[in-house]
C-alpha atoms as a PDB file:
ATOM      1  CA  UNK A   1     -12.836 -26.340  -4.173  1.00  0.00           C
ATOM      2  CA  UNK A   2     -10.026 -28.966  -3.313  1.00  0.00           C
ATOM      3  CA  UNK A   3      -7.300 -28.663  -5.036  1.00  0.00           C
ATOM      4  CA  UNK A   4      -3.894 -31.093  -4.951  1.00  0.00           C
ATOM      5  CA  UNK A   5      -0.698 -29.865  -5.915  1.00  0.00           C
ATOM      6  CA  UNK A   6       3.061 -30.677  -6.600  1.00  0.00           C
ATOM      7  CA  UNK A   7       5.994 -28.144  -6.903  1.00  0.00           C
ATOM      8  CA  UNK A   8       9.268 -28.653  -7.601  1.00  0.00           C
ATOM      9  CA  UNK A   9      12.333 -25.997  -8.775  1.00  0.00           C
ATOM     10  CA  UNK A  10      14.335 -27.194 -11.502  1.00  0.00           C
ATOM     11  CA  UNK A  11      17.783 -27.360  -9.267  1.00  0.00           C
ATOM     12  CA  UNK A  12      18.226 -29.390  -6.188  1.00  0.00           C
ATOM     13  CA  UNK A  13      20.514 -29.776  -3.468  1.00  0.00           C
ATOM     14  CA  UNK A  14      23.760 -31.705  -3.368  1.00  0.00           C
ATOM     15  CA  UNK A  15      22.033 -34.782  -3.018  1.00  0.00           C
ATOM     16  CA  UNK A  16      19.342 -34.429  -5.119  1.00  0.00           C
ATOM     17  CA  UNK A  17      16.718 -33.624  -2.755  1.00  0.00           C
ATOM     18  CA  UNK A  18      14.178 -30.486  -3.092  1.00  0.00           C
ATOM     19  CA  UNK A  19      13.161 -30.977   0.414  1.00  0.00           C
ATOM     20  CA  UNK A  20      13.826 -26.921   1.696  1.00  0.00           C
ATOM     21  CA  UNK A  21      12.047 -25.344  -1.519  1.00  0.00           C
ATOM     22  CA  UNK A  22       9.156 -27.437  -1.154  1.00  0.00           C
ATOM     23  CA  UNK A  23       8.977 -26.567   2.877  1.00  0.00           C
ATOM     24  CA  UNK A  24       8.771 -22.853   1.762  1.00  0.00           C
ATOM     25  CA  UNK A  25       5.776 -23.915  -0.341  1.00  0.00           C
ATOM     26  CA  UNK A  26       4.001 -26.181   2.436  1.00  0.00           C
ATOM     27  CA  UNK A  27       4.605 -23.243   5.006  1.00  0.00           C
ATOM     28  CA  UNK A  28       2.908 -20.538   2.621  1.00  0.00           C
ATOM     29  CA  UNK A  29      -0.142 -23.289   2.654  1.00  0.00           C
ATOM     30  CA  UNK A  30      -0.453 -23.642   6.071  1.00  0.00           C
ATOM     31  CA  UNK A  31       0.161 -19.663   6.767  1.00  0.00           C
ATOM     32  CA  UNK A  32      -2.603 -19.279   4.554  1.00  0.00           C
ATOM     33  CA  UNK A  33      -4.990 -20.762   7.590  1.00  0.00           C
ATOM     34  CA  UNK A  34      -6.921 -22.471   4.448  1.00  0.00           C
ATOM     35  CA  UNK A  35      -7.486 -26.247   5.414  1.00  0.00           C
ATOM     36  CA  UNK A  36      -5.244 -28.137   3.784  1.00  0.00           C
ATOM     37  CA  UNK A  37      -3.056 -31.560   4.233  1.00  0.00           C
ATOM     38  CA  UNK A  38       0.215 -32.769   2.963  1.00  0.00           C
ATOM     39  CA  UNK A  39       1.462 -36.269   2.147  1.00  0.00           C
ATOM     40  CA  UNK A  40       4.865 -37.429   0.083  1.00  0.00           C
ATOM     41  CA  UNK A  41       3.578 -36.411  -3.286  1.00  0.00           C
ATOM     42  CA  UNK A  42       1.139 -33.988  -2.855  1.00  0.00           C
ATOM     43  CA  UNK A  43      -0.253 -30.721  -0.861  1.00  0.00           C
ATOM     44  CA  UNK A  44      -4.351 -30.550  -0.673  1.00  0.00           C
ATOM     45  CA  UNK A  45      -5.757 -26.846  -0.037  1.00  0.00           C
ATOM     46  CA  UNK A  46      -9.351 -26.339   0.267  1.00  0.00           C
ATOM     47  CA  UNK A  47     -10.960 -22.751  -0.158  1.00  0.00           C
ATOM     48  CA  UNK A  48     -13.044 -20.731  -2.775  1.00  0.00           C
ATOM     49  CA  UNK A  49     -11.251 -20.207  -6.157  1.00  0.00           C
ATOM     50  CA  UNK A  50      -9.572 -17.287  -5.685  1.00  0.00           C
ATOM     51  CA  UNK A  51      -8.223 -18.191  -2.217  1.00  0.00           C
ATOM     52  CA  UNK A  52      -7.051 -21.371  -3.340  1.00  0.00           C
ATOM     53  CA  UNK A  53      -5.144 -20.218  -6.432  1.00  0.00           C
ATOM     54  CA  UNK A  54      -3.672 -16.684  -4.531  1.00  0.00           C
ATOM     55  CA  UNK A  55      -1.898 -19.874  -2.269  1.00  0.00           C
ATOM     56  CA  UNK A  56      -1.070 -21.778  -5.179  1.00  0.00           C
ATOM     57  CA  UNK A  57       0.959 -19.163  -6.484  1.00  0.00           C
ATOM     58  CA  UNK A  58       2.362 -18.052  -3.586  1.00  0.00           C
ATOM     59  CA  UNK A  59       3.365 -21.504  -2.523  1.00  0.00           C
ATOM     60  CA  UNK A  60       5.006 -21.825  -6.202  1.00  0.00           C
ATOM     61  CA  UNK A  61       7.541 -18.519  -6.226  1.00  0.00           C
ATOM     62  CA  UNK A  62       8.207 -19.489  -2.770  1.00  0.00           C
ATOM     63  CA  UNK A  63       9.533 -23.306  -3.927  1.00  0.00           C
ATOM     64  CA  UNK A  64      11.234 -20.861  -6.834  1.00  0.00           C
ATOM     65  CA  UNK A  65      13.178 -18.889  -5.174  1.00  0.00           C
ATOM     66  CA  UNK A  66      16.292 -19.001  -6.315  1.00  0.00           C
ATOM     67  CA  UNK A  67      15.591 -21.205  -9.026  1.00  0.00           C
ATOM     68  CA  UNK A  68      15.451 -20.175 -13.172  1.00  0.00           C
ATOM     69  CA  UNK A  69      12.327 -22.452 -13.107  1.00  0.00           C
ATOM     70  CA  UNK A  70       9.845 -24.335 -11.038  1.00  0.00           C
ATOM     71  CA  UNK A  71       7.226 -27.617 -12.420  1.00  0.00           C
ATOM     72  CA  UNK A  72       3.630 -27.397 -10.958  1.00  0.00           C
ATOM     73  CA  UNK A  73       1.091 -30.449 -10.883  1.00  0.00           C
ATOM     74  CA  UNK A  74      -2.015 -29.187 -10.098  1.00  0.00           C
ATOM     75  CA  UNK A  75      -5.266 -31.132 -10.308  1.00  0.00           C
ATOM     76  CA  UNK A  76      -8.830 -29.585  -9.013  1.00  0.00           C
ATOM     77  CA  UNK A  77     -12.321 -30.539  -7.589  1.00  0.00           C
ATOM     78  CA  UNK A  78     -14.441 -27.880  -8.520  1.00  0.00           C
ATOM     79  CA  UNK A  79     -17.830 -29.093  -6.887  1.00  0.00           C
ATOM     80  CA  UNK A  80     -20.500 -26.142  -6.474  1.00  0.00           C
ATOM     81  CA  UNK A  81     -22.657 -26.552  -3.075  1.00  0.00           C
ATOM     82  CA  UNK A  82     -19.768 -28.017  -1.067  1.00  0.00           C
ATOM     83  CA  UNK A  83     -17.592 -25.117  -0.381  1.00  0.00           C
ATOM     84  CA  UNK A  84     -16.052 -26.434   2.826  1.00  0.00           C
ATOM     85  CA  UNK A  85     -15.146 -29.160   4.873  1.00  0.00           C
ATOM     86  CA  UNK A  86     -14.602 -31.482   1.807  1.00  0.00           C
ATOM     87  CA  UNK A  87     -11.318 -31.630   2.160  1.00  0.00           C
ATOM     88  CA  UNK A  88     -11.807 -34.635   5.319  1.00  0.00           C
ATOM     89  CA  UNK A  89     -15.326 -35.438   4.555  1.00  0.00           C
ATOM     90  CA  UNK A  90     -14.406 -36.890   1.743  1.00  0.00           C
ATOM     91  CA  UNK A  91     -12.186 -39.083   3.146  1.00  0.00           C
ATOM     92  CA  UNK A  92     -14.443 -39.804   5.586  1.00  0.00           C
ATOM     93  CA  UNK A  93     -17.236 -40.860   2.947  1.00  0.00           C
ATOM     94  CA  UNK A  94     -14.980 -43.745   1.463  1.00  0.00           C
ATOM     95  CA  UNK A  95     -13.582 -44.846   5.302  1.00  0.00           C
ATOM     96  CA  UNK A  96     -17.909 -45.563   5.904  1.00  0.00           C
ATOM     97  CA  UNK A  97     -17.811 -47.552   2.381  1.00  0.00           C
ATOM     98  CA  UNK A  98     -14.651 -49.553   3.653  1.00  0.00           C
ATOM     99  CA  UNK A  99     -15.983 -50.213   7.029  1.00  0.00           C
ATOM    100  CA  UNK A 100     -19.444 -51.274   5.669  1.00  0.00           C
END
């Protein structure tokens, strides 16, 4: 499974920026040595179900910490028979559509 997510805490710093909670989340992810990517909105973690979701919540009290309340966006591809490797082939599967 792939899934994307977004945390945020409810407080940020003096300029309005979460930019040091959400680093504690990104560096549970890639501790986690589960394949994963991050862009401006969103962190992608590929692994089974349980692996993926242990990170997810890790990656969320992390973000928390020190905050009375973290937001989670969290959106999953649950495809059986591809446990691995989805996470650039299927990027790579719409770069051979745009090059064809």
């Amino acid at each position: 499974m792939i899934v994307a997510f977004s945390v945020s805490p409810s407080g940020a710093d003096d300029e309005g920026g979460v930019s040091e909670a959400v680093s504690r989340a990104v560096r549970v992810v890639r501790d986690s040595g589960l394949p994963n990517s991050t862009n401006a909105m969103f962190t992608n973690v590929e692994g089974s179900w349980d692996e993926v979701m242990d990170v997810v919540k890790r990656a969320v009290e992390a973000a928390g910490d020190g905050s009375s309340r973290v937001g989670l966006v969290l959106k999953a591809d649950i495809r059986p028979g591809y446990d691995e490797g989805q996470l650039t082939a299927k990027v790579e599967r719409i770069e051979k559509h745009l090059e064809g």
